[in-house]
Protein backbone atom coordinates (compact mmCIF):
# COMPACT_ATOMS: atom_id res chain seq x y z
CA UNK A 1 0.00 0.00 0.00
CA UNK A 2 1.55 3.03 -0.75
CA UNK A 3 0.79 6.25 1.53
CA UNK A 4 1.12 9.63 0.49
CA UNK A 5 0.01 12.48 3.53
CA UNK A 6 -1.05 15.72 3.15
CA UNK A 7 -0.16 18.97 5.03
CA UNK A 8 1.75 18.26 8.08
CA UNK A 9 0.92 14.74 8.31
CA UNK A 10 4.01 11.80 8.76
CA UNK A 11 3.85 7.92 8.66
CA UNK A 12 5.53 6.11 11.11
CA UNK A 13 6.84 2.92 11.50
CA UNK A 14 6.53 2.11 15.21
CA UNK A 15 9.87 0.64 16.79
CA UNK A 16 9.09 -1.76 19.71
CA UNK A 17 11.58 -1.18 22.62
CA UNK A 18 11.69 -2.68 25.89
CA UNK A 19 10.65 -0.31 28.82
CA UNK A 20 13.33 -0.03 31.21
CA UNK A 21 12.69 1.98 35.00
CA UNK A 22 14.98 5.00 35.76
CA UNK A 23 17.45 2.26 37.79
CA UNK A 24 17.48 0.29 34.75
CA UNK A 25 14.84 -2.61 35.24
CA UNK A 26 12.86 -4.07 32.44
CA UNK A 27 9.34 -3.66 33.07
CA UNK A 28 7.42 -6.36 31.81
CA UNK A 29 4.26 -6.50 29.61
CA UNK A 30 1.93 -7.00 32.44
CA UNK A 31 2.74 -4.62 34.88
CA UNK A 32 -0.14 -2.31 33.72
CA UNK A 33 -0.37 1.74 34.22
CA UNK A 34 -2.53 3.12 37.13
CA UNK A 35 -4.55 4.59 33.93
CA UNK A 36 -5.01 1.43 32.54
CA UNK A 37 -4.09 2.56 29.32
CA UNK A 38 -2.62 0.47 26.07
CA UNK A 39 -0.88 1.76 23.38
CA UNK A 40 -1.37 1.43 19.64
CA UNK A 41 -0.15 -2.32 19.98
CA UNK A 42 -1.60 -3.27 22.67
CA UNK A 43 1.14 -3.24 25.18
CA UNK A 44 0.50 -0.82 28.43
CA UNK A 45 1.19 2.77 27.63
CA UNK A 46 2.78 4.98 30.47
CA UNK A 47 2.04 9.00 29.72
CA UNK A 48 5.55 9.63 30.91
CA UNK A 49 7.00 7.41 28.37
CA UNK A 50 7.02 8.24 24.61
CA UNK A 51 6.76 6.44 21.37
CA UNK A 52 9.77 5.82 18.79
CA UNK A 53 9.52 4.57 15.08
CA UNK A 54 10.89 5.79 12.17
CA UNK A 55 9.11 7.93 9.46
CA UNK A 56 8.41 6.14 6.34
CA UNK A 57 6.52 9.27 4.47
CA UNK A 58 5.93 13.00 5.35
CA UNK A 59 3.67 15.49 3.71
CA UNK A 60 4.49 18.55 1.92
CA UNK A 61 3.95 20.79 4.81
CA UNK A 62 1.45 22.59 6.52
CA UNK A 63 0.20 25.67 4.52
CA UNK A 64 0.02 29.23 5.80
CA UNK A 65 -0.79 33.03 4.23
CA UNK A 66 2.93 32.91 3.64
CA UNK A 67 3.25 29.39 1.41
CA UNK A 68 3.74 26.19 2.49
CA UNK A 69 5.94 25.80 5.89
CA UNK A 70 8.51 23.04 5.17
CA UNK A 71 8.54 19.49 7.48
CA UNK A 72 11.27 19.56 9.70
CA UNK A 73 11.21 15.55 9.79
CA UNK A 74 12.30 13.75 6.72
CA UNK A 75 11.97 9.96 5.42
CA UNK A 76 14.33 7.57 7.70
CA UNK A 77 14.12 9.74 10.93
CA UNK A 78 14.24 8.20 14.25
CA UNK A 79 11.81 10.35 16.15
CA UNK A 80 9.94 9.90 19.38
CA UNK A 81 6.17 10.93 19.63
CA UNK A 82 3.21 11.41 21.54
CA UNK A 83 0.42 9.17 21.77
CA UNK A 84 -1.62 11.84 20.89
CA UNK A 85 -3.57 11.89 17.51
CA UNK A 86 -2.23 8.74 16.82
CA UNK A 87 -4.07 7.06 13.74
CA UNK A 88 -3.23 2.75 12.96
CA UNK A 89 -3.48 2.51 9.11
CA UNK A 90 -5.56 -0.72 8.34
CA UNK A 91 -3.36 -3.71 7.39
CA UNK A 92 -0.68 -2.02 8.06
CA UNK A 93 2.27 -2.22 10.95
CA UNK A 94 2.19 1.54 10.04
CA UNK A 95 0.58 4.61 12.35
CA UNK A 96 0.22 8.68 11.05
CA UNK A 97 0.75 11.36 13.29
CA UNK A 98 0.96 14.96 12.79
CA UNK A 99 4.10 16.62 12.49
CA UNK A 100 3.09 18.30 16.19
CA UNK A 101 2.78 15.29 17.97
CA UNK A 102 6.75 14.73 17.36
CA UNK A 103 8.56 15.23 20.51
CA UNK A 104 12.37 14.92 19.53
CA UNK A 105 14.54 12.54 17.40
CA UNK A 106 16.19 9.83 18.30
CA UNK A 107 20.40 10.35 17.79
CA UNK A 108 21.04 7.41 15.94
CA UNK A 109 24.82 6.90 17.76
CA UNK A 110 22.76 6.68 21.21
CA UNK A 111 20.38 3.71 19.59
């Protein structure tokens, strides 16, 4: 299936990665969140924690009164994003976002 967003929209390719505490335990699948919460795949979603994947398409940009305001994410990116607005494409592995919900990227010597 190929994808092409619009505006400031970017698809994602989430990257599973094992949630560690702040001392550096794993934290298993079924310790669940006091929300109670699961995340796009199904496995318990902590507010504190963020989601990484990689972007596998970006739109042109969101447009303004001035033109159209360039992404500052490109194809290949390792970013980390909010659960917010997150959308699962159909038979897909794949999830869009908006540009917004992107928190930072992920430095690709650190990971």
């Amino acid at each position: 299936m190929n994808i092409r967003p619009l505006r400031d929209h970017i698809v994602i390719r989430p990257i599973e990665l094992e949630r560690v505490s702040s001392g550096g335990i794993a934290i298993p699948d079924s310790i669940k969140p006091e929300n109670g919460h699961d995340g796009p795949n199904g496995k318990p979603y902590f507010p504190s924690h963020c989601l990484t994947g990689e972007v596998v398409a970006v739109g042109p940009g969101v447009v303004t009164e001035r033109g159209v305001l360039p992404m500052e994410v490109s194809v290949g990116d390792k970013v980390q994003y909010s659960m917010n607005g997150v959308r699962e494409i159909p038979g897909t592995d794949l999830t869009m976002i908006r540009e917004a919900d992107v928190v930072g990227f992920v430095d690709a010597a650190a990971g």
